[in-house]
N, C-alpha and C. Protein backbone atom coordinates (compact mmCIF):
# COMPACT_ATOMS: atom_id res chain seq x y z
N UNK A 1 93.04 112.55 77.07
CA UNK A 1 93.18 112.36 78.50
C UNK A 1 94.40 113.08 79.04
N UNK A 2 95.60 113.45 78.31
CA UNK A 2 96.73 113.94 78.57
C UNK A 2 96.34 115.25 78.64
N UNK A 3 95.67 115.43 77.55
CA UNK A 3 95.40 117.00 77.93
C UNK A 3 94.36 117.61 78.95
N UNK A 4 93.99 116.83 79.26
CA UNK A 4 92.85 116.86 80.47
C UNK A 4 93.86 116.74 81.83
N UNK A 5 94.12 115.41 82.17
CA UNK A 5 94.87 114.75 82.97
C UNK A 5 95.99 115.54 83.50
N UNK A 6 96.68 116.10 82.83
CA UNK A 6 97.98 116.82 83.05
C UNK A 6 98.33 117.92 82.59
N UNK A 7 98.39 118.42 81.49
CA UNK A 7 98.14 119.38 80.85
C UNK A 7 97.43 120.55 81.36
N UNK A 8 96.46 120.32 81.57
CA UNK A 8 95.02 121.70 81.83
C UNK A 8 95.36 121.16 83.51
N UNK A 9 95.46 120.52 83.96
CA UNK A 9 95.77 120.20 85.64
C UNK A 9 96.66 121.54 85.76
N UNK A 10 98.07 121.20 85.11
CA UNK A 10 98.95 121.86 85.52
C UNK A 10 99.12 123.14 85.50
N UNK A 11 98.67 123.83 84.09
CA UNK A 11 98.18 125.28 84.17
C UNK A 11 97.51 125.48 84.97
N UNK A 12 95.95 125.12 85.34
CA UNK A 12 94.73 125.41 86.33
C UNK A 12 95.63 126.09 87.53
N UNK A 13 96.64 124.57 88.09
CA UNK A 13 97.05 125.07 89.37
C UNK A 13 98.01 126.28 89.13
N UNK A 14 98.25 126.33 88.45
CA UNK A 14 99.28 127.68 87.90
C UNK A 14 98.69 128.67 88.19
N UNK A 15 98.09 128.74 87.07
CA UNK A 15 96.89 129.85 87.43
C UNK A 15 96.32 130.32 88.38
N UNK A 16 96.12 129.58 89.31
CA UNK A 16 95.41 129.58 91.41
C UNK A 16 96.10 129.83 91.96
N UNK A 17 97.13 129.04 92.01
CA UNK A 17 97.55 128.84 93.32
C UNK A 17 98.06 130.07 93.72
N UNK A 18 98.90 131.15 92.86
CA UNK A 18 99.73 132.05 93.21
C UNK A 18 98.78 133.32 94.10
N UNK A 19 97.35 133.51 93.62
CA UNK A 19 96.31 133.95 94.03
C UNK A 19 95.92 133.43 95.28
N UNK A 20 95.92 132.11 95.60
CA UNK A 20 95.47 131.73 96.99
C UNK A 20 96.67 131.72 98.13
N UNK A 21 98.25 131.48 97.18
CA UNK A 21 99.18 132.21 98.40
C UNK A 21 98.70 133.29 98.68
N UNK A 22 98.87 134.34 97.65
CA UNK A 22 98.86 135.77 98.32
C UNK A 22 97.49 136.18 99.52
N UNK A 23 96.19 135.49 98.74
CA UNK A 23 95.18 135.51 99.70
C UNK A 23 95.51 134.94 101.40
N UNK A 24 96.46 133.61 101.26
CA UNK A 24 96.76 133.04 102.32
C UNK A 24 95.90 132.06 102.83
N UNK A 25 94.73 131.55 101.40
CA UNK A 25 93.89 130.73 101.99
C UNK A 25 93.41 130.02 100.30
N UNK A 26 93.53 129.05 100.89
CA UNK A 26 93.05 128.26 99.29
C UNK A 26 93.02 126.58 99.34
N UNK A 27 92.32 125.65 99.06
CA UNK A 27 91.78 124.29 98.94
C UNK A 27 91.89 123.95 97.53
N UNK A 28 92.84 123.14 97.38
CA UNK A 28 93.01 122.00 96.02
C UNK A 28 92.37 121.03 96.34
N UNK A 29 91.80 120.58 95.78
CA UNK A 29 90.74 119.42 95.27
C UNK A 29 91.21 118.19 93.66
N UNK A 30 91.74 117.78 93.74
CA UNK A 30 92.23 116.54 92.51
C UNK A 30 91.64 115.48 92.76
N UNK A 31 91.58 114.72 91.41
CA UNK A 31 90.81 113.72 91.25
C UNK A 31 91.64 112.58 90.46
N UNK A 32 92.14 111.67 91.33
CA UNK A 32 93.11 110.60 91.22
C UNK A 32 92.92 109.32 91.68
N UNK A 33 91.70 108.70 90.29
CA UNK A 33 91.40 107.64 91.44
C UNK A 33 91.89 106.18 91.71
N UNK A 34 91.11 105.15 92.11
CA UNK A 34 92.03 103.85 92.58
C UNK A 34 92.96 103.66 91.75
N UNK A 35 92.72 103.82 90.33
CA UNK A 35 93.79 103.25 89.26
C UNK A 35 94.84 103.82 89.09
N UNK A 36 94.97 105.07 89.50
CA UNK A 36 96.68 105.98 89.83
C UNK A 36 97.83 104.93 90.51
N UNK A 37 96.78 104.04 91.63
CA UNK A 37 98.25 103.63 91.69
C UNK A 37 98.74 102.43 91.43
N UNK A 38 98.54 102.10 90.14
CA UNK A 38 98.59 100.71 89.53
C UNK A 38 98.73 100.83 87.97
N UNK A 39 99.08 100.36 86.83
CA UNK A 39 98.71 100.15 85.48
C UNK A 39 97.96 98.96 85.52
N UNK A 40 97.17 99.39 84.17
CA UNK A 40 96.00 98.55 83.91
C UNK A 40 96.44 98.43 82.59
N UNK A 41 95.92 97.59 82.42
CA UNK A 41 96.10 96.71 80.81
C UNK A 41 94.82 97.41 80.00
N UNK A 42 94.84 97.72 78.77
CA UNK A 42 93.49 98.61 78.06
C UNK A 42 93.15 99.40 78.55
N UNK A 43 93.41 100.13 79.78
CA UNK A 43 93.21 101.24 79.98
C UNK A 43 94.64 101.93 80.71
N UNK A 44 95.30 101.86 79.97
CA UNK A 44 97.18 102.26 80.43
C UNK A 44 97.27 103.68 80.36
N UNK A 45 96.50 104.59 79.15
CA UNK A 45 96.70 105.84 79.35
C UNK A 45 96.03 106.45 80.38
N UNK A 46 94.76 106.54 80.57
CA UNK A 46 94.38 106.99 81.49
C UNK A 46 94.70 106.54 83.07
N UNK A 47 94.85 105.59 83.26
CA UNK A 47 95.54 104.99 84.27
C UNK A 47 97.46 105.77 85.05
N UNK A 48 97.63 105.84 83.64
CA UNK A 48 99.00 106.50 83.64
C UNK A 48 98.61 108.75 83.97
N UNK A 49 97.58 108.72 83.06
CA UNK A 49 97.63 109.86 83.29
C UNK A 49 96.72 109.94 84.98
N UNK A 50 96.35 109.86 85.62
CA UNK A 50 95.65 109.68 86.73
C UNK A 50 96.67 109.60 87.95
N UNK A 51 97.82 109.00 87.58
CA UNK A 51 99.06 108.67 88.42
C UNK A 51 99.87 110.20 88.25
N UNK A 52 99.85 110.67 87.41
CA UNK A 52 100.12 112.04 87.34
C UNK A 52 99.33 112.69 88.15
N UNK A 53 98.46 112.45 88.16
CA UNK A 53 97.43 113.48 89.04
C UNK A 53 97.81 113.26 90.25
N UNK A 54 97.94 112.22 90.94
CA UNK A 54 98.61 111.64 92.41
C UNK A 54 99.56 112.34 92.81
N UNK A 55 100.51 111.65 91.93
CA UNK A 55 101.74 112.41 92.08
C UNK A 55 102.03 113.76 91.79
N UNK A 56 101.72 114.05 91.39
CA UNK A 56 101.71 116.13 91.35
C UNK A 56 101.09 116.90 92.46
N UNK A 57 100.09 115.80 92.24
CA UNK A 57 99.34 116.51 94.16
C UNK A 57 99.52 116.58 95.09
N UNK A 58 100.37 115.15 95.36
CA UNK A 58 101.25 115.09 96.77
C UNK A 58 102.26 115.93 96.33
N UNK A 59 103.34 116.32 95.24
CA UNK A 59 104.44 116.58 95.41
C UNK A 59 103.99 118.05 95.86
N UNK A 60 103.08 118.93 95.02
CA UNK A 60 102.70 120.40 95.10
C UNK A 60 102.09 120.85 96.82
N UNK A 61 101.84 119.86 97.37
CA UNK A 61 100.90 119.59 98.76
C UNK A 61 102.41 119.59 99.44
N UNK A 62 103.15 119.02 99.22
CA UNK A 62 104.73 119.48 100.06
C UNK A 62 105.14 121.00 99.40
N UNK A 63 105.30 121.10 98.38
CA UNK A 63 105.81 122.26 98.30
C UNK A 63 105.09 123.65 98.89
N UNK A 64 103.91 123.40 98.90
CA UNK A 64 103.03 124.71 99.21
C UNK A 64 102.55 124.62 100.63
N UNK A 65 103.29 123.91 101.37
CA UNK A 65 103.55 123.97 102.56
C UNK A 65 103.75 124.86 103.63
N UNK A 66 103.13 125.36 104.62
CA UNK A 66 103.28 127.06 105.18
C UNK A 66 102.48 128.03 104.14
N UNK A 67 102.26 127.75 103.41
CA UNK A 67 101.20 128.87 102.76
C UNK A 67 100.05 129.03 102.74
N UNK A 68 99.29 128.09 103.36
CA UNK A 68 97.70 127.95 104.08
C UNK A 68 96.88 127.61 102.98
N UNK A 69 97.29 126.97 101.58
CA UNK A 69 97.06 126.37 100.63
C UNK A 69 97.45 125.25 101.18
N UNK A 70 95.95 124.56 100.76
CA UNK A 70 96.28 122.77 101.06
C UNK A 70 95.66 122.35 99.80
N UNK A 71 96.38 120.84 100.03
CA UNK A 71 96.05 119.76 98.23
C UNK A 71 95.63 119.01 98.97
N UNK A 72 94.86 117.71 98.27
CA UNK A 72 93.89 117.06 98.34
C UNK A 72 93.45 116.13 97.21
N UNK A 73 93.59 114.69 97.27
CA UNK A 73 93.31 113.74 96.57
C UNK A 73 92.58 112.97 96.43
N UNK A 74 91.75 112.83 95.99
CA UNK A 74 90.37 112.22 96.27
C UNK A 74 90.80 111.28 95.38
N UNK A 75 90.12 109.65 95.49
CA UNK A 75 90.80 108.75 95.00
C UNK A 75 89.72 107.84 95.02
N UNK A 76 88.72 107.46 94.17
CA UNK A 76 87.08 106.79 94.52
C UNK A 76 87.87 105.41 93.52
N UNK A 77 86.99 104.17 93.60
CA UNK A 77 87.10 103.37 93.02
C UNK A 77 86.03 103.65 91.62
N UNK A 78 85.19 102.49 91.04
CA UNK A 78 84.23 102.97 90.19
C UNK A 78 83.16 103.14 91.00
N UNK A 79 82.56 103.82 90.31
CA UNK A 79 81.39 105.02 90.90
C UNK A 79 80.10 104.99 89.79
N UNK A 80 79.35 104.83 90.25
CA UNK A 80 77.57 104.81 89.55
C UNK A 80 77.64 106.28 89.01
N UNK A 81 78.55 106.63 87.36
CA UNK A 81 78.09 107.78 87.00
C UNK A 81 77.80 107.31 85.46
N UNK A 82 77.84 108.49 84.78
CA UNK A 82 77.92 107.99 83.18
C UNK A 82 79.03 107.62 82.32
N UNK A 83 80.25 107.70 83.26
CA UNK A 83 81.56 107.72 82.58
C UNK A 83 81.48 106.56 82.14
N UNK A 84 81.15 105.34 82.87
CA UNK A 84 81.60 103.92 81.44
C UNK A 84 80.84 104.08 80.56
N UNK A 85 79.58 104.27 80.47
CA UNK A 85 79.07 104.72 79.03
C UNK A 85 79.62 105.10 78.23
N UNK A 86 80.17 106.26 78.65
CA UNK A 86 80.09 107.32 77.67
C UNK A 86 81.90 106.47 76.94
N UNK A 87 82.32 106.20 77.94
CA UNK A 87 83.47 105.26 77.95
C UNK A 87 83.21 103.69 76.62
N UNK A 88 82.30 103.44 76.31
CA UNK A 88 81.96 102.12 76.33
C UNK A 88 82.68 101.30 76.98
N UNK A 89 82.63 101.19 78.45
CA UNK A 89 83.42 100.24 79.06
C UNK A 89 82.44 99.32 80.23
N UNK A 90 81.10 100.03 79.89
CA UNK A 90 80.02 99.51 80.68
C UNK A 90 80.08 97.80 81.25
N UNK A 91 80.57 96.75 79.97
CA UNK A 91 80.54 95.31 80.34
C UNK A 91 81.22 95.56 80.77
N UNK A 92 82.43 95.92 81.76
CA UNK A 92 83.76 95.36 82.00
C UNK A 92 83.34 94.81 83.63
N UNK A 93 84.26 94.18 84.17
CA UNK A 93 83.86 92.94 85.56
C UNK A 93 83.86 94.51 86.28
N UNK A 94 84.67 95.85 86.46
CA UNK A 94 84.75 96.71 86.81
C UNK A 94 83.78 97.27 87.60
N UNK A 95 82.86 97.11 86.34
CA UNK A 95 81.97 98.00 86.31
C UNK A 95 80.51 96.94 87.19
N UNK A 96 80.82 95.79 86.89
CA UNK A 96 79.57 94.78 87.24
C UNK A 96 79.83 94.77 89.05
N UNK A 97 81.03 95.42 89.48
CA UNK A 97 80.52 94.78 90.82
C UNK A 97 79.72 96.62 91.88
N UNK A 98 80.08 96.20 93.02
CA UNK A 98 78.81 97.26 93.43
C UNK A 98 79.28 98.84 93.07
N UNK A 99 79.17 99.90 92.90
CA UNK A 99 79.83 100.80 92.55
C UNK A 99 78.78 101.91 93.67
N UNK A 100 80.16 102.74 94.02
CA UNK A 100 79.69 103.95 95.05
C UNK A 100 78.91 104.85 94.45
N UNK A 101 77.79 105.67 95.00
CA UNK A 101 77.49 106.58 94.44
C UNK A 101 77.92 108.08 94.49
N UNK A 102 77.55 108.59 93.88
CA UNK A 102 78.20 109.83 93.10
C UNK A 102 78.54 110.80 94.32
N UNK A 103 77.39 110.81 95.38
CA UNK A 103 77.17 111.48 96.64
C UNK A 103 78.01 111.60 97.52
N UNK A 104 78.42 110.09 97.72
CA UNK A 104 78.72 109.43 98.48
C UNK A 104 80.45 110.01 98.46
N UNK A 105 80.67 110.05 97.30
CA UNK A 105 82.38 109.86 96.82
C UNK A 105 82.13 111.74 96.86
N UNK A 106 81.81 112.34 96.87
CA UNK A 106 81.76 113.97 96.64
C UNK A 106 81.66 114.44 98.28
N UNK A 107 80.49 113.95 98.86
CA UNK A 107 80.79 114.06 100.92
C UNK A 107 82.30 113.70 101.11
N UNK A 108 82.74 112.43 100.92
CA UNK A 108 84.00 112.26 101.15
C UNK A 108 85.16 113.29 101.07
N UNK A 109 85.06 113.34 99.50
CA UNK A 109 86.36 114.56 98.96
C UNK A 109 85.87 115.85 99.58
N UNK A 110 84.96 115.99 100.10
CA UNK A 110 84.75 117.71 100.90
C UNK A 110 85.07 117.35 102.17
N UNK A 111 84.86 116.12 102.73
CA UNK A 111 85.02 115.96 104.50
C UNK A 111 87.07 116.21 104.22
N UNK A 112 87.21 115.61 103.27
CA UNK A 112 88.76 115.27 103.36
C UNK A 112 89.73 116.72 103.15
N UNK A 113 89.07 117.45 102.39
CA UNK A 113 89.70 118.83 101.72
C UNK A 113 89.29 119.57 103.44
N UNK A 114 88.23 119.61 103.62
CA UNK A 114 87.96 120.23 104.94
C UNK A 114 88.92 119.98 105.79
N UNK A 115 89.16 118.94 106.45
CA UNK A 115 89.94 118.03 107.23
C UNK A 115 91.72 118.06 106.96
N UNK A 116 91.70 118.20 105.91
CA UNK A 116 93.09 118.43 105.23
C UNK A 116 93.59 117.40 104.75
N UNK A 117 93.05 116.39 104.74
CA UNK A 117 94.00 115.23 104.19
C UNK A 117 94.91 115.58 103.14
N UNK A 118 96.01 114.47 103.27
CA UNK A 118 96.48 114.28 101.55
C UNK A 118 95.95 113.49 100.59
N UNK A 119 95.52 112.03 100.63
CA UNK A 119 95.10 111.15 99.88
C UNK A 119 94.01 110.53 100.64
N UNK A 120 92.73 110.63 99.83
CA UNK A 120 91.74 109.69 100.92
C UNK A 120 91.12 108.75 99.78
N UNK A 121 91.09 107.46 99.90
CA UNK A 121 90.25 106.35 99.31
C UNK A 121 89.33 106.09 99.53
N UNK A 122 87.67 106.22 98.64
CA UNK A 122 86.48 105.92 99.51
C UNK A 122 86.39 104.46 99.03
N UNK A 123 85.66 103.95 99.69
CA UNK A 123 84.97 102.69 99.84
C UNK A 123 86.21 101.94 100.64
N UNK A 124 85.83 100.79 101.37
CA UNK A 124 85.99 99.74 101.94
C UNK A 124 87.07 98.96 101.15
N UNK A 125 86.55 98.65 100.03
CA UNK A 125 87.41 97.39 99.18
C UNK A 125 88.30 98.16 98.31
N UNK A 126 88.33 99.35 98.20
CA UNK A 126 89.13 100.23 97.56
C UNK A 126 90.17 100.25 98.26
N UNK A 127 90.24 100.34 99.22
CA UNK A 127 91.09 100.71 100.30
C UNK A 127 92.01 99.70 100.70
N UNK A 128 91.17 98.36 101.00
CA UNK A 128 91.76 97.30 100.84
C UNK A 128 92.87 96.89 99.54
N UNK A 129 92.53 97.29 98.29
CA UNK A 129 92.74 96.83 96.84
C UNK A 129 94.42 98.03 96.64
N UNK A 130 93.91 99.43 97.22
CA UNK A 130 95.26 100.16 97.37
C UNK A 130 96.94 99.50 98.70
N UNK A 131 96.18 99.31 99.25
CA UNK A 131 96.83 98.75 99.85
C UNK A 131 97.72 97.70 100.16
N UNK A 132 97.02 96.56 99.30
CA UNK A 132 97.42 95.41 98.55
C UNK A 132 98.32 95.40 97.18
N UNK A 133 98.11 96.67 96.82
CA UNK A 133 99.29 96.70 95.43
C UNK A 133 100.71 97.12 96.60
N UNK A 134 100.62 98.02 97.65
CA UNK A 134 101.86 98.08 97.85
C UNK A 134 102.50 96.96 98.17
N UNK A 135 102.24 95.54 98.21
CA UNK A 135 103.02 94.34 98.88
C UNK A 135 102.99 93.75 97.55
N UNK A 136 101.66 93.42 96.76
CA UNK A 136 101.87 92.36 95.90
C UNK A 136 102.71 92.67 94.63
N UNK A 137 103.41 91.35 94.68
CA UNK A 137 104.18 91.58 92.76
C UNK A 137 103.61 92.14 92.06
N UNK A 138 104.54 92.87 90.94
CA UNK A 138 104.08 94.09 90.12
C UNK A 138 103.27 93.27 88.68
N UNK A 139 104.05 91.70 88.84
CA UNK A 139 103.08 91.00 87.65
C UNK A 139 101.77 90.61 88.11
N UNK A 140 101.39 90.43 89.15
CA UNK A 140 100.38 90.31 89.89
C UNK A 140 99.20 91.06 90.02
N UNK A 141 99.71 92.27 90.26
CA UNK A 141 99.00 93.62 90.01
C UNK A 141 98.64 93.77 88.44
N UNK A 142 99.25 93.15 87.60
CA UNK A 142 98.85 93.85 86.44
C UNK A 142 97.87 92.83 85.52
N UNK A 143 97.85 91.78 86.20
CA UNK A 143 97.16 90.44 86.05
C UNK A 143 95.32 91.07 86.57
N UNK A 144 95.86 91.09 88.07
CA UNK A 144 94.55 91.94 88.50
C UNK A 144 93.40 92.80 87.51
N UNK A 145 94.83 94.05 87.42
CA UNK A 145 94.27 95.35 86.55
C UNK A 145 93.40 94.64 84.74
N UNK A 146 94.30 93.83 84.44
CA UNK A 146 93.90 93.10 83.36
C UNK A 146 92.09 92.45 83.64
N UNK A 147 92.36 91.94 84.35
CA UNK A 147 90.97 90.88 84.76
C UNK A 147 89.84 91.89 84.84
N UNK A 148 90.15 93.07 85.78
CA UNK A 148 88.74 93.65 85.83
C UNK A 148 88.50 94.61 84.62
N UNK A 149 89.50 94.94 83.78
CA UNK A 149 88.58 94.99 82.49
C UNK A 149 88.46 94.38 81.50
N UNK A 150 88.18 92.83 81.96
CA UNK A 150 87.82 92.06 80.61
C UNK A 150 85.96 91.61 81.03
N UNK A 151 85.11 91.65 79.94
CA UNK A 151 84.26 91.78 80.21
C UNK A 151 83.77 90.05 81.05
């Protein structure tokens, strides 16, 4: 996940971005979702690496500022794909409640990259759930993160 997560992130944008300054036109697209901004219990690395993704995106989205390169964070809760499978994380409470579809969360991250956002959260209760870590205790939050992946 590190090497996915951060690693190959960080080259990729290496690799681009200097090409879409000079072009003077270029769209970052990252994928950082609800759990970036929280730790989760059993799932701490990826959780951790995902928060990297956040945070690199906003920070690079300030720096590349005036260069007509924009960043972009797309940030879905769980989503109706194959990843808990393939995950075996399918029982988890996570996964049992309604989950967005794949469509749904992909319109979003293009309306938002279009639009320019920095960070956009799809769904309703996602949004709610981000929002709520910034007030609630940090043992609280991790109580949370705990619960929804126990099956």
């Amino acid at each position: 996940m590190m090497s996915i997560n951060i690693f190959a992130l960080t080259k990729l944008t290496r690799l681009y971005v200097d090409g879409m300054i000079k072009r003077r036109y270029g769209k970052i697209l990252n994928l950082g979702p609800t759990g970036s901004f929280q730790p989760v219990p059993l799932n701490s690395v990826y959780c951790a690496s995902k928060a990297f993704v956040l945070h690199f995106s906003e920070a690079i989205r300030y720096e590349l500022k005036g260069t007509a390169v924009t960043v972009t964070t797309l940030c879905p809760g769980a989503t109706k794909t194959n990843f808990a499978k393939r995950a075996n994380i399918e029982d988890i409470k996570l996964f049992k409640n309604k989950l967005l579809k794949p469509n749904y969360v992909a319109e979003i991250g293009y309306k938002a990259l279009e639009k320019n956002k920095s960070v956009v959260i799809t769904g309703f209760y996602n949004k709610i759930l981000v929002q709520s870590i910034r007030v609630m205790p940090r043992s609280m939050i991790i109580r949370i993160g705990m619960n929804m992946m126990r099956k």
